[in-house]
PDB file of N, CA and C in Angstrom:
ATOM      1  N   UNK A   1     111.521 229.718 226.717  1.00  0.00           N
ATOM      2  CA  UNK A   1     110.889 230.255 225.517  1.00  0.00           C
ATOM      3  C   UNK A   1     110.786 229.134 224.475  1.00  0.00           C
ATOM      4  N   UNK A   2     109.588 229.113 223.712  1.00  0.00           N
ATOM      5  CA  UNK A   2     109.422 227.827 223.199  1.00  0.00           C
ATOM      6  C   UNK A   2     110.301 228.220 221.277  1.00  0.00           C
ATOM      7  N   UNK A   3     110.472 227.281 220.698  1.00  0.00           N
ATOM      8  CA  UNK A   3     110.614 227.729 219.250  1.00  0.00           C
ATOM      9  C   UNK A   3     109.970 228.814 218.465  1.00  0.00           C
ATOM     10  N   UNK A   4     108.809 228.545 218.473  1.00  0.00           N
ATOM     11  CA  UNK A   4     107.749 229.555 217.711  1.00  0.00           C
ATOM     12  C   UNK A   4     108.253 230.563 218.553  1.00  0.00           C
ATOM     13  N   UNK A   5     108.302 230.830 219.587  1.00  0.00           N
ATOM     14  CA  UNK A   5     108.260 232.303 220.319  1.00  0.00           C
ATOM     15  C   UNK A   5     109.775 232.906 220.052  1.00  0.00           C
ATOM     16  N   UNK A   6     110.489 232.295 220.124  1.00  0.00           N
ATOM     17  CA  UNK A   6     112.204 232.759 219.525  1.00  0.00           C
ATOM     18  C   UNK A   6     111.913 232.744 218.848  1.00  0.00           C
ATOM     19  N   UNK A   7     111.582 232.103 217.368  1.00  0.00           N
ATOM     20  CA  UNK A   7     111.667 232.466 215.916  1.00  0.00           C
ATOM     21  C   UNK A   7     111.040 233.718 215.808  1.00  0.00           C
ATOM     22  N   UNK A   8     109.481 234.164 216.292  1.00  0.00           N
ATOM     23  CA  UNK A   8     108.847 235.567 215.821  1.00  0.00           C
ATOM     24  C   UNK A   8     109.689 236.298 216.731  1.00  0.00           C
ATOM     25  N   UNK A   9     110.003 236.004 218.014  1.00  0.00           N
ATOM     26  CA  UNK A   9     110.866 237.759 218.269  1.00  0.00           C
ATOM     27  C   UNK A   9     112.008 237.972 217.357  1.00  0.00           C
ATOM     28  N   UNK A  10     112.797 237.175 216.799  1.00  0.00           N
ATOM     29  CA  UNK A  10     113.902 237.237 216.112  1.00  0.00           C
ATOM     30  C   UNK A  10     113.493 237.807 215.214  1.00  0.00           C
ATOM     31  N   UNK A  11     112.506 237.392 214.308  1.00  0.00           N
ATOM     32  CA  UNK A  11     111.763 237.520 213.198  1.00  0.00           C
ATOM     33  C   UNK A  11     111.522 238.884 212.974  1.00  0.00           C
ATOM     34  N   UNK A  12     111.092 239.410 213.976  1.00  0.00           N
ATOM     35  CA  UNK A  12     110.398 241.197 214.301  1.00  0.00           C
ATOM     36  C   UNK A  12     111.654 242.005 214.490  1.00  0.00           C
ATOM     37  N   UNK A  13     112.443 241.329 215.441  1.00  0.00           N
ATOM     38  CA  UNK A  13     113.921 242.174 215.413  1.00  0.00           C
ATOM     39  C   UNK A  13     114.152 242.482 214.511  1.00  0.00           C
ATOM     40  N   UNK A  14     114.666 241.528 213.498  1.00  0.00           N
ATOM     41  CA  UNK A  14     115.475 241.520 212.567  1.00  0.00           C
ATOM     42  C   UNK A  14     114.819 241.948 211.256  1.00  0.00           C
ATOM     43  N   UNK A  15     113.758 241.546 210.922  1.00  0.00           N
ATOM     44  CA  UNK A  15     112.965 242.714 210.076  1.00  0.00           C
ATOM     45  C   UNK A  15     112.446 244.419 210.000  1.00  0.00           C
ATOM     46  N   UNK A  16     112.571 244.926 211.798  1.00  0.00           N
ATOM     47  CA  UNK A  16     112.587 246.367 211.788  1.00  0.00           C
ATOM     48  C   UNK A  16     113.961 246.765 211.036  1.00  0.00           C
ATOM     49  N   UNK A  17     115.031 245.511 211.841  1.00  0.00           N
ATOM     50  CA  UNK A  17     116.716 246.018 211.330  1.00  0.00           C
ATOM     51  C   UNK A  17     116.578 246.486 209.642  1.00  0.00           C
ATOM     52  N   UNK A  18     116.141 245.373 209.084  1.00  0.00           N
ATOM     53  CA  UNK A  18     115.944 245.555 207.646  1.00  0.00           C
ATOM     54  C   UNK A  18     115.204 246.803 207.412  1.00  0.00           C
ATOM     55  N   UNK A  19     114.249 247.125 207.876  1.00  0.00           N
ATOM     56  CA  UNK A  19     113.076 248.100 207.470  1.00  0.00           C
ATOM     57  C   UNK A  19     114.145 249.406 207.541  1.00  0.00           C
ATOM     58  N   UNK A  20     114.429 249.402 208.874  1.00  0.00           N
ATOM     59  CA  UNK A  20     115.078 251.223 209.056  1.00  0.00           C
ATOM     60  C   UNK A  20     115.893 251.469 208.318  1.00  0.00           C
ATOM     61  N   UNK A  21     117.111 250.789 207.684  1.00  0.00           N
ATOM     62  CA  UNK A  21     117.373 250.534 206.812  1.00  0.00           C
ATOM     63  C   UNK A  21     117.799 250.324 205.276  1.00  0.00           C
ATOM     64  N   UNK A  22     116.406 250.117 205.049  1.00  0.00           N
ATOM     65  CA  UNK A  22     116.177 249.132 203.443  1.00  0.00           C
ATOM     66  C   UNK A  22     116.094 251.024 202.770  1.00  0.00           C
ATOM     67  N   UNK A  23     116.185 250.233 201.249  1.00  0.00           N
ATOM     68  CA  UNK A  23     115.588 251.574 200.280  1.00  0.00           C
ATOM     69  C   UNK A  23     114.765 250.871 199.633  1.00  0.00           C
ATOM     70  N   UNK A  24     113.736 251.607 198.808  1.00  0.00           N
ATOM     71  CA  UNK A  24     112.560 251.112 198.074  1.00  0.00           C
ATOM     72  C   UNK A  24     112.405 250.450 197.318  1.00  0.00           C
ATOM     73  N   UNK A  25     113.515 249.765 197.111  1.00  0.00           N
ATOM     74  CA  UNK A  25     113.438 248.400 196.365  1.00  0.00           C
ATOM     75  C   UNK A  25     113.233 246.984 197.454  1.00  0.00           C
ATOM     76  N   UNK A  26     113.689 247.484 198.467  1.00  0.00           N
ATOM     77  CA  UNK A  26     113.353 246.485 199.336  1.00  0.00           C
ATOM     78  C   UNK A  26     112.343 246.072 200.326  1.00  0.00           C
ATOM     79  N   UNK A  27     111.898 247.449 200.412  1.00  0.00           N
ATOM     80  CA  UNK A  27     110.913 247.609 200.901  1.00  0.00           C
ATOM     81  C   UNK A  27     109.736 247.334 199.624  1.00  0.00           C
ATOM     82  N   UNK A  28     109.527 247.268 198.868  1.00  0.00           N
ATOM     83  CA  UNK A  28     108.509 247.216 198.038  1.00  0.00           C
ATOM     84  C   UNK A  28     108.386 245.812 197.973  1.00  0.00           C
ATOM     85  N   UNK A  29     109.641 244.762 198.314  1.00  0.00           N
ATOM     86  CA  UNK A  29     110.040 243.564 198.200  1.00  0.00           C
ATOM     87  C   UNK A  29     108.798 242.908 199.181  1.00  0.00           C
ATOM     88  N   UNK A  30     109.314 243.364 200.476  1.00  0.00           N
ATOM     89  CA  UNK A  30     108.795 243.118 201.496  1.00  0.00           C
ATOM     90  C   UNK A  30     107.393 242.961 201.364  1.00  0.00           C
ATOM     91  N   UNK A  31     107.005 244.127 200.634  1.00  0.00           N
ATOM     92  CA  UNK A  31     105.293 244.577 200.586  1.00  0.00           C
ATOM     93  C   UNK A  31     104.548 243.641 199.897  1.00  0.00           C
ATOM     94  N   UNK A  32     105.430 243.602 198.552  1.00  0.00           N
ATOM     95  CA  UNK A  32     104.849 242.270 197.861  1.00  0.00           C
ATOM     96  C   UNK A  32     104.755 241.179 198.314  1.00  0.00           C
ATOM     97  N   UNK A  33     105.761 240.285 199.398  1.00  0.00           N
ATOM     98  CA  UNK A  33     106.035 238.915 200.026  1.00  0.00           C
ATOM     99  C   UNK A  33     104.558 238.818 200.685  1.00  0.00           C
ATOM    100  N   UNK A  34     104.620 240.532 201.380  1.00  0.00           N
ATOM    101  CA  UNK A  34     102.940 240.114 202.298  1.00  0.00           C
ATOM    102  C   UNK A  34     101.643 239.774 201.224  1.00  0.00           C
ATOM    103  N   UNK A  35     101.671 240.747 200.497  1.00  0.00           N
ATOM    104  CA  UNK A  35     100.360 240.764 199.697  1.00  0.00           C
ATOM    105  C   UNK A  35     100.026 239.224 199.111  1.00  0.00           C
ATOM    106  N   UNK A  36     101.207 239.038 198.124  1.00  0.00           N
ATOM    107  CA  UNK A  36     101.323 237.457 197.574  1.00  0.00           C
ATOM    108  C   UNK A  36     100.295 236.405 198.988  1.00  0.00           C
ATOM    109  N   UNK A  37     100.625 236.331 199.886  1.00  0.00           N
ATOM    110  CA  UNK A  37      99.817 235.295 200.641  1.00  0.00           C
ATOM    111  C   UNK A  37      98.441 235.735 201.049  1.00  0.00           C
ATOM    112  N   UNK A  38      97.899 236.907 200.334  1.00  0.00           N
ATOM    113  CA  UNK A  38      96.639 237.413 201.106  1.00  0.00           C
ATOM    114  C   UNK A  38      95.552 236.324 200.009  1.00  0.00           C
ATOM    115  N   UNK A  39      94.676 236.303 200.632  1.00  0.00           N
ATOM    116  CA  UNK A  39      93.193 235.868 200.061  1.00  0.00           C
ATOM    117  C   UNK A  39      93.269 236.321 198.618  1.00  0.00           C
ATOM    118  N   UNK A  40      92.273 235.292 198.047  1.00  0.00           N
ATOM    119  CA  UNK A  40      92.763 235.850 196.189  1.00  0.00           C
ATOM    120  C   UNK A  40      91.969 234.180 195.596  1.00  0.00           C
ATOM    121  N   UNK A  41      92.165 234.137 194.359  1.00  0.00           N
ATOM    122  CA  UNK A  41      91.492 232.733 193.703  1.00  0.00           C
ATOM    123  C   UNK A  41      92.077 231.753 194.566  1.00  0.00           C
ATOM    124  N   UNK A  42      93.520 231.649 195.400  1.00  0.00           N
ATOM    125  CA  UNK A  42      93.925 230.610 196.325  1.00  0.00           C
ATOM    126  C   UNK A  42      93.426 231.578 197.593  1.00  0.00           C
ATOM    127  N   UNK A  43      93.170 230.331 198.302  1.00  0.00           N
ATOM    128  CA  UNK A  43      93.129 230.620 199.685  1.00  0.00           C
ATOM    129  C   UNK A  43      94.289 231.103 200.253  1.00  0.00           C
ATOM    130  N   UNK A  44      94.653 231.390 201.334  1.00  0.00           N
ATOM    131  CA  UNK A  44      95.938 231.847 202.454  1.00  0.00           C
ATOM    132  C   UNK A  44      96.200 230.402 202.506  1.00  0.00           C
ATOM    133  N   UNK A  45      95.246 229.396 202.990  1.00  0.00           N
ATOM    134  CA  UNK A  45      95.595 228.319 203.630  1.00  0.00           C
ATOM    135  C   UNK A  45      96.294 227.565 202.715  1.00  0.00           C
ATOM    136  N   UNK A  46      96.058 227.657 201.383  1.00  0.00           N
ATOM    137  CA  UNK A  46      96.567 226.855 200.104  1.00  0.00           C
ATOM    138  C   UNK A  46      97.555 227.520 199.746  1.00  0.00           C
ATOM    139  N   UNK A  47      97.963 228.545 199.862  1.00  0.00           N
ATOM    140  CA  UNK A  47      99.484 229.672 199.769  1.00  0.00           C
ATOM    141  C   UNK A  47     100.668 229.470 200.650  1.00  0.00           C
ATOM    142  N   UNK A  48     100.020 229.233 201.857  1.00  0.00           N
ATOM    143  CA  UNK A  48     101.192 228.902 202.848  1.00  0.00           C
ATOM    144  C   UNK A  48     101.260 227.252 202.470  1.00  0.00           C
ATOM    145  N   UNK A  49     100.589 226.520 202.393  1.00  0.00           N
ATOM    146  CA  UNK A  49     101.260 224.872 202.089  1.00  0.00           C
ATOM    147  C   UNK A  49     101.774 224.897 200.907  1.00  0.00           C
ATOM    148  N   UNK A  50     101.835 225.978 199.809  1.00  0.00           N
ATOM    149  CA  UNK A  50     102.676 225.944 198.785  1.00  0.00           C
ATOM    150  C   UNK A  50     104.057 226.748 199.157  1.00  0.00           C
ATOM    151  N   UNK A  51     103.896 227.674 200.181  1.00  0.00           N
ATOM    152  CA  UNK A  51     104.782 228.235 200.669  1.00  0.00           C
ATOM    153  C   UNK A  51     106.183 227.132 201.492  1.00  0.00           C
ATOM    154  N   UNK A  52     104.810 226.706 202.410  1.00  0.00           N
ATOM    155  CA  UNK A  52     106.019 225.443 202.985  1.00  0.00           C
ATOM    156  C   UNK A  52     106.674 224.801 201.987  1.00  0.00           C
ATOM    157  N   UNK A  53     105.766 224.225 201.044  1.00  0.00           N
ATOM    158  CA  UNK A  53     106.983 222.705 200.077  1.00  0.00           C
ATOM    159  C   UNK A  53     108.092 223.888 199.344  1.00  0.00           C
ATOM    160  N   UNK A  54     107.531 225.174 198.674  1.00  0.00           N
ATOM    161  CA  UNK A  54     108.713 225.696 198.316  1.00  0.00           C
ATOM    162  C   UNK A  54     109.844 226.008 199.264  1.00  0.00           C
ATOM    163  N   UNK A  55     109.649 226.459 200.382  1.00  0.00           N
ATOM    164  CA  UNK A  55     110.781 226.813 201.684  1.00  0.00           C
ATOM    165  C   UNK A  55     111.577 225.429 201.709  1.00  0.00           C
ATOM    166  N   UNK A  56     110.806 224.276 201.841  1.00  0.00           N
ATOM    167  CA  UNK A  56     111.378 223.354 202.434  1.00  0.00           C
ATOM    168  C   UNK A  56     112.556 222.835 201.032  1.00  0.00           C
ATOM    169  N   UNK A  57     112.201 222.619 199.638  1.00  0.00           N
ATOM    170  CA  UNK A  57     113.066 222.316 198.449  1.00  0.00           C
ATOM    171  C   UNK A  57     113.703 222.993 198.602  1.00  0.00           C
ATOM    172  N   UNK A  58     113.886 224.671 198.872  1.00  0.00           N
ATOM    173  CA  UNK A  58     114.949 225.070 198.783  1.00  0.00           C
ATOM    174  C   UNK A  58     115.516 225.125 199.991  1.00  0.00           C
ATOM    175  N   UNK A  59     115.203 224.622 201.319  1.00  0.00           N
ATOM    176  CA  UNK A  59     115.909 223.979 202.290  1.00  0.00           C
ATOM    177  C   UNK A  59     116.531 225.655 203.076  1.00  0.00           C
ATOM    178  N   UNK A  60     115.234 226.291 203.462  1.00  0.00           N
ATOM    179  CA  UNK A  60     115.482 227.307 203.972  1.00  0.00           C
ATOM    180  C   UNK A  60     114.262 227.315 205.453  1.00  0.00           C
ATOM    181  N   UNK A  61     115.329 226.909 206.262  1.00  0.00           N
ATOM    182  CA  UNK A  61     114.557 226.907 207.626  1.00  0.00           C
ATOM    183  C   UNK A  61     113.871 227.906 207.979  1.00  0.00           C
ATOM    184  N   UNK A  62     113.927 228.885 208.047  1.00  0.00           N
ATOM    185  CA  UNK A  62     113.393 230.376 208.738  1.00  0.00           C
ATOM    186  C   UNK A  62     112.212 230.191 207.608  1.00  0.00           C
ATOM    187  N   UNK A  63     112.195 230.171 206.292  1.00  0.00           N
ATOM    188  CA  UNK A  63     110.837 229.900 205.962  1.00  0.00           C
ATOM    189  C   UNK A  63     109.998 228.677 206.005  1.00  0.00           C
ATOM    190  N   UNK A  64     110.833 227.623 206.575  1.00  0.00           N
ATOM    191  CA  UNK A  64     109.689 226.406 206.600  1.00  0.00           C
ATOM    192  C   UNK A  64     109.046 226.883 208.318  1.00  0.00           C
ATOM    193  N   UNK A  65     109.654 227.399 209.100  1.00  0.00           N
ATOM    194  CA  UNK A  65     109.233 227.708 210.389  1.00  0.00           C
ATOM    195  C   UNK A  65     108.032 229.123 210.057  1.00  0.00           C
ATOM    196  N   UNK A  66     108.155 229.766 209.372  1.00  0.00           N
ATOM    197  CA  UNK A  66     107.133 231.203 208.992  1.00  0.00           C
ATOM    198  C   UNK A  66     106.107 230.286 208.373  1.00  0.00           C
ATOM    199  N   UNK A  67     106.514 229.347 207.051  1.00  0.00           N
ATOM    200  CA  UNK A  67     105.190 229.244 206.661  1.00  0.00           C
ATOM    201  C   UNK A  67     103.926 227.859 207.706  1.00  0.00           C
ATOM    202  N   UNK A  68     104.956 227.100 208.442  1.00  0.00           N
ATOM    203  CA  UNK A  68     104.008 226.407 209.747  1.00  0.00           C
ATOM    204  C   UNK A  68     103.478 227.518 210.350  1.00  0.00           C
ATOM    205  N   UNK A  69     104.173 228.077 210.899  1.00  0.00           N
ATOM    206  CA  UNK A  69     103.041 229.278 211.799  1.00  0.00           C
ATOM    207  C   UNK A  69     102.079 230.052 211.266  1.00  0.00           C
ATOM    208  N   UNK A  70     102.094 229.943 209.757  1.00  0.00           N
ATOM    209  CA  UNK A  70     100.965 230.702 209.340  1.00  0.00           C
ATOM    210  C   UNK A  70      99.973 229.946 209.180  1.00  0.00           C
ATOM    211  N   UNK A  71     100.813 228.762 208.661  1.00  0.00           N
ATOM    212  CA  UNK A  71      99.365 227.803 208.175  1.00  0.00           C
ATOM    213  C   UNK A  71      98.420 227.221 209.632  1.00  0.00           C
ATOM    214  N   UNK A  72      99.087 226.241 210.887  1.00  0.00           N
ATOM    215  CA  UNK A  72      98.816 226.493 211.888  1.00  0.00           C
ATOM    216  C   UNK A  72      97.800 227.930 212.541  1.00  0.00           C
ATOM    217  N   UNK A  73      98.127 229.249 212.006  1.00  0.00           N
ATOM    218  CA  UNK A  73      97.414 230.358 212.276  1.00  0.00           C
ATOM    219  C   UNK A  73      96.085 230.537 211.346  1.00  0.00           C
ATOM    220  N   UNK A  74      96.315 229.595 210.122  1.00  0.00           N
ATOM    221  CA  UNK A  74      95.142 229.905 209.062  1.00  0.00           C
ATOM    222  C   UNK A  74      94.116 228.563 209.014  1.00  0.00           C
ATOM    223  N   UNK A  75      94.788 227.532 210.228  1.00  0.00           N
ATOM    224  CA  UNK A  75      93.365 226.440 210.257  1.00  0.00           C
ATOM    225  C   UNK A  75      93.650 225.131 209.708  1.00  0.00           C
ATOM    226  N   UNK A  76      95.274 225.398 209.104  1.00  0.00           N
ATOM    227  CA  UNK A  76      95.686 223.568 208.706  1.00  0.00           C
ATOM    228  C   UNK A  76      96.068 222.748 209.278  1.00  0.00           C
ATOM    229  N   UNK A  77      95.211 221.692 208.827  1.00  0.00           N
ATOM    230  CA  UNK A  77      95.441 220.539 210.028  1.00  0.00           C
ATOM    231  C   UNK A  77      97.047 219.975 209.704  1.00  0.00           C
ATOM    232  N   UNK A  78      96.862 219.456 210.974  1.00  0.00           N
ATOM    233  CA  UNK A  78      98.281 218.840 211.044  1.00  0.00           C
ATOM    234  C   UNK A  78      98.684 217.599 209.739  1.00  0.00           C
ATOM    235  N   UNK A  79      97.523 216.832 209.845  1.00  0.00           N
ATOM    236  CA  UNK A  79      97.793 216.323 208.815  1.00  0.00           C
ATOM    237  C   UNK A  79      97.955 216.628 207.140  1.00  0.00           C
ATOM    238  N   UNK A  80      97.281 217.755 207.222  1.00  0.00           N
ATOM    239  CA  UNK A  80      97.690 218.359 205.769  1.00  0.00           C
ATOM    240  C   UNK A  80      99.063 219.000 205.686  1.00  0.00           C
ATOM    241  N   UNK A  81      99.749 219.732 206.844  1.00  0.00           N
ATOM    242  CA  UNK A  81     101.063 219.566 206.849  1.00  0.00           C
ATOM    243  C   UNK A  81     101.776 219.040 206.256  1.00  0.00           C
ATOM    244  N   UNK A  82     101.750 217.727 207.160  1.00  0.00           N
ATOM    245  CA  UNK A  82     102.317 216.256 206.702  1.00  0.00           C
ATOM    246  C   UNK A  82     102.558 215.746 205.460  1.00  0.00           C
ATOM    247  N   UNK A  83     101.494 216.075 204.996  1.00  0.00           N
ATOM    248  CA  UNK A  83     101.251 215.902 203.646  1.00  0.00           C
ATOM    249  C   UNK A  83     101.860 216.652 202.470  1.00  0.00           C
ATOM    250  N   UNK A  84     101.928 218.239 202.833  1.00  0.00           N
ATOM    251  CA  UNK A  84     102.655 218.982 202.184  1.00  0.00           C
ATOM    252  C   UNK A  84     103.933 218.979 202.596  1.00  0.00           C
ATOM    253  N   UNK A  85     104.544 217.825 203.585  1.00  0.00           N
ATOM    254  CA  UNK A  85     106.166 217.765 203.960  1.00  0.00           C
ATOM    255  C   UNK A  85     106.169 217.063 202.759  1.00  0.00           C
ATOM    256  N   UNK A  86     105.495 215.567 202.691  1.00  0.00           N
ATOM    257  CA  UNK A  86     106.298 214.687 201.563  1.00  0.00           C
ATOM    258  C   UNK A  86     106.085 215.037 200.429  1.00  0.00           C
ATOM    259  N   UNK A  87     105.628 216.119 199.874  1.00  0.00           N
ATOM    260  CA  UNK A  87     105.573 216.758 198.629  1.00  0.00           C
ATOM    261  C   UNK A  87     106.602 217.170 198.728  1.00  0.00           C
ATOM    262  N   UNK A  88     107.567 218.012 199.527  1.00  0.00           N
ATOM    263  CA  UNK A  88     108.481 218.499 199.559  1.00  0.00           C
ATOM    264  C   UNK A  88     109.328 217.686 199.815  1.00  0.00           C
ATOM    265  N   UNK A  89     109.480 216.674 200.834  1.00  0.00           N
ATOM    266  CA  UNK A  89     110.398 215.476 200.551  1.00  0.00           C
ATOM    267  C   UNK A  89     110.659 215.076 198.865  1.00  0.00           C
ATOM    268  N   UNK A  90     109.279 214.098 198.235  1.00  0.00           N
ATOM    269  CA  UNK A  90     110.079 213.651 197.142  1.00  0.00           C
ATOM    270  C   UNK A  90     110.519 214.839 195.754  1.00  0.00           C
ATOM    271  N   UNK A  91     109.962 216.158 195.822  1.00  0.00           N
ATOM    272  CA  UNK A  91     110.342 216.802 195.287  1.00  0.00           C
ATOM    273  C   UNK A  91     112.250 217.462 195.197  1.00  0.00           C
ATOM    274  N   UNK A  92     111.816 217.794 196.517  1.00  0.00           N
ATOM    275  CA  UNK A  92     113.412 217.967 196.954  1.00  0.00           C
ATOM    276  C   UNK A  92     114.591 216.580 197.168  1.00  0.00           C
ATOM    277  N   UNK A  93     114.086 215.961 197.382  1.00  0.00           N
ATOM    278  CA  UNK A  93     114.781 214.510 197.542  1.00  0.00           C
ATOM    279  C   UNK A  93     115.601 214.399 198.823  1.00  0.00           C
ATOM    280  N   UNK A  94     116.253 213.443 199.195  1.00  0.00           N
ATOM    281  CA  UNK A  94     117.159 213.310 200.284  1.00  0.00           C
ATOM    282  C   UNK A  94     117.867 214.239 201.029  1.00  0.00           C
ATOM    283  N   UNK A  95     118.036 215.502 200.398  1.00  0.00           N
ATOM    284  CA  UNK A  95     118.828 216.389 201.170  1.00  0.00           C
ATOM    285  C   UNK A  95     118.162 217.493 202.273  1.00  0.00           C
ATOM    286  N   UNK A  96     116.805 217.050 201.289  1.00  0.00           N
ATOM    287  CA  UNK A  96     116.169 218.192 202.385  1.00  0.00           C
ATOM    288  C   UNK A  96     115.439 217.330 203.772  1.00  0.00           C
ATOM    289  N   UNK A  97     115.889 216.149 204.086  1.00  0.00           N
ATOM    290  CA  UNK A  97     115.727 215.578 205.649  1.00  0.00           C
ATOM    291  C   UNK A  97     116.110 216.154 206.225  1.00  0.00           C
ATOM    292  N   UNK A  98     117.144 216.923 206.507  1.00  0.00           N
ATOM    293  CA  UNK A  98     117.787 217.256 207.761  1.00  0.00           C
ATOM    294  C   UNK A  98     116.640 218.734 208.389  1.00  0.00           C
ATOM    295  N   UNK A  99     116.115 219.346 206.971  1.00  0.00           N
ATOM    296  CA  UNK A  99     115.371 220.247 207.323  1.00  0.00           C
ATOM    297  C   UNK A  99     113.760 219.864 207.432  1.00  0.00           C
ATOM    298  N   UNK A 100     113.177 218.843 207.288  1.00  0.00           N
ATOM    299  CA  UNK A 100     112.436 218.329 207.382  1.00  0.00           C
ATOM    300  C   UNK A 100     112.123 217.524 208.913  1.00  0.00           C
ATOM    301  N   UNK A 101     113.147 217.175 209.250  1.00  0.00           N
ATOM    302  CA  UNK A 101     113.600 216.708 211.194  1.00  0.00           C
ATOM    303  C   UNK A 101     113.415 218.355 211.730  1.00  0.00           C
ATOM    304  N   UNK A 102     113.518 219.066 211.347  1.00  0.00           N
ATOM    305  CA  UNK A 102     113.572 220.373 212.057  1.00  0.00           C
ATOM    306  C   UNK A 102     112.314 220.846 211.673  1.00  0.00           C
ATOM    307  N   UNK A 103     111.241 220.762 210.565  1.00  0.00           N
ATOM    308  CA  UNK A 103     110.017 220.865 210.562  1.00  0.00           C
ATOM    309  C   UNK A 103     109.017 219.957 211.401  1.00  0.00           C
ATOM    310  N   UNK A 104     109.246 219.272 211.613  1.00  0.00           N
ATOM    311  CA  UNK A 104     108.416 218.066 212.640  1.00  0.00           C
ATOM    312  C   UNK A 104     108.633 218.646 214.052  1.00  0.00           C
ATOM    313  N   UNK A 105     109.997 219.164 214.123  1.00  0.00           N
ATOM    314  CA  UNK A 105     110.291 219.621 215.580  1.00  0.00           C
ATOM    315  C   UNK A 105     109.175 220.483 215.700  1.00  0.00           C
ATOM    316  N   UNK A 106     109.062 221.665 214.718  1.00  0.00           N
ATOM    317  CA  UNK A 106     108.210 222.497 215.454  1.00  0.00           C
ATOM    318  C   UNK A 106     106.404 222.579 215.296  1.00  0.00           C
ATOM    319  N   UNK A 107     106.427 221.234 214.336  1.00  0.00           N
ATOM    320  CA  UNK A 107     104.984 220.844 213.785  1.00  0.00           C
ATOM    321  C   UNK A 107     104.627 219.969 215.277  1.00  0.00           C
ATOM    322  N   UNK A 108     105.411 219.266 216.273  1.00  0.00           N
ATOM    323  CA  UNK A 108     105.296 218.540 217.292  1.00  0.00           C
ATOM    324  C   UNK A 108     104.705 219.762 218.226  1.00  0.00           C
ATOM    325  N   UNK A 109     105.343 220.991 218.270  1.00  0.00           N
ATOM    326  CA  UNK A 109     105.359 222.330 219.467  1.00  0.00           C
ATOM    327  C   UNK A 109     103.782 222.921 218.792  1.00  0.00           C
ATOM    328  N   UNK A 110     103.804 222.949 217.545  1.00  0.00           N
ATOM    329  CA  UNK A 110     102.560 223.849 216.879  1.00  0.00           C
ATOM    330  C   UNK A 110     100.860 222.966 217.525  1.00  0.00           C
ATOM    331  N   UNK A 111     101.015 221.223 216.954  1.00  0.00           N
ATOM    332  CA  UNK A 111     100.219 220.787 216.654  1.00  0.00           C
ATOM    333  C   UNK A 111     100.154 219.938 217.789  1.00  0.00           C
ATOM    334  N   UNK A 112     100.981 219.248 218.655  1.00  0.00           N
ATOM    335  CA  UNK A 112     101.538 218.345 219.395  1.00  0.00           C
ATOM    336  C   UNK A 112     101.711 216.986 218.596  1.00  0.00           C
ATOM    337  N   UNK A 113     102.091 215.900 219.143  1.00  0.00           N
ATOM    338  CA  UNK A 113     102.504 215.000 218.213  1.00  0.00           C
ATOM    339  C   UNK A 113     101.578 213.976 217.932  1.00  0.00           C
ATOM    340  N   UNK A 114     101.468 213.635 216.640  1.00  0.00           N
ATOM    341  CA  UNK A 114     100.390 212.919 215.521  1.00  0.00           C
ATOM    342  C   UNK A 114     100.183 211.248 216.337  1.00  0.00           C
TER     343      UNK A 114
END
């Protein structure tokens, strides 16, 4: 099973877990997270590469892996990726390498390697 494919089954697991669950504060949470990335004066495609550099500063893997697969799903090139890593590199600074080696991992599986 490749990365991407473990991350979304996990992903689906573990979000019904939440759903059955949640009360309406969290669920409304949820509702909003989706809507926020829909089409609007930004594109999807320009939402998720703002999505990535924010995931990645705050150095939260499960969202730097959600927002590659979306953007990958919405038509961004690899190199614009890239591009939105080192935004998030010098923003975040040195600490967020270690999660940034783990974004390439799966930008290598998404895109194959540059």
């Amino acid at each position: 099973m490749s990365r991407r494919e473990d991350f979304e089954r996990r992903r689906r697991e573990l979000n019904a877990l939440v759903l059955r669950g949640a009360n309406l504060p969290i669920k409304r949470f949820f509702a909003l997270d989706s809507d926020v990335y829909g089409e609007g004066a930004l594109s999807r495609r320009t939402k998720e590469l703002l999505g990535l550099v924010a995931s990645l500063v705050l150095r939260c893997d499960d969202c730097v892996s959600y927002h590659l697969i979306q953007a990958k799903e919405n038509g961004v090139s690899r190199e614009e990726v890239v591009e939105a890593l080192a935004v998030g590199l010098v923003v975040g600074g040195s600490i967020v390498i270690p999660h940034l080696r783990r974004a390439f991992e799966l930008v290598s599986e998404l895109w194959g390697e540059g």
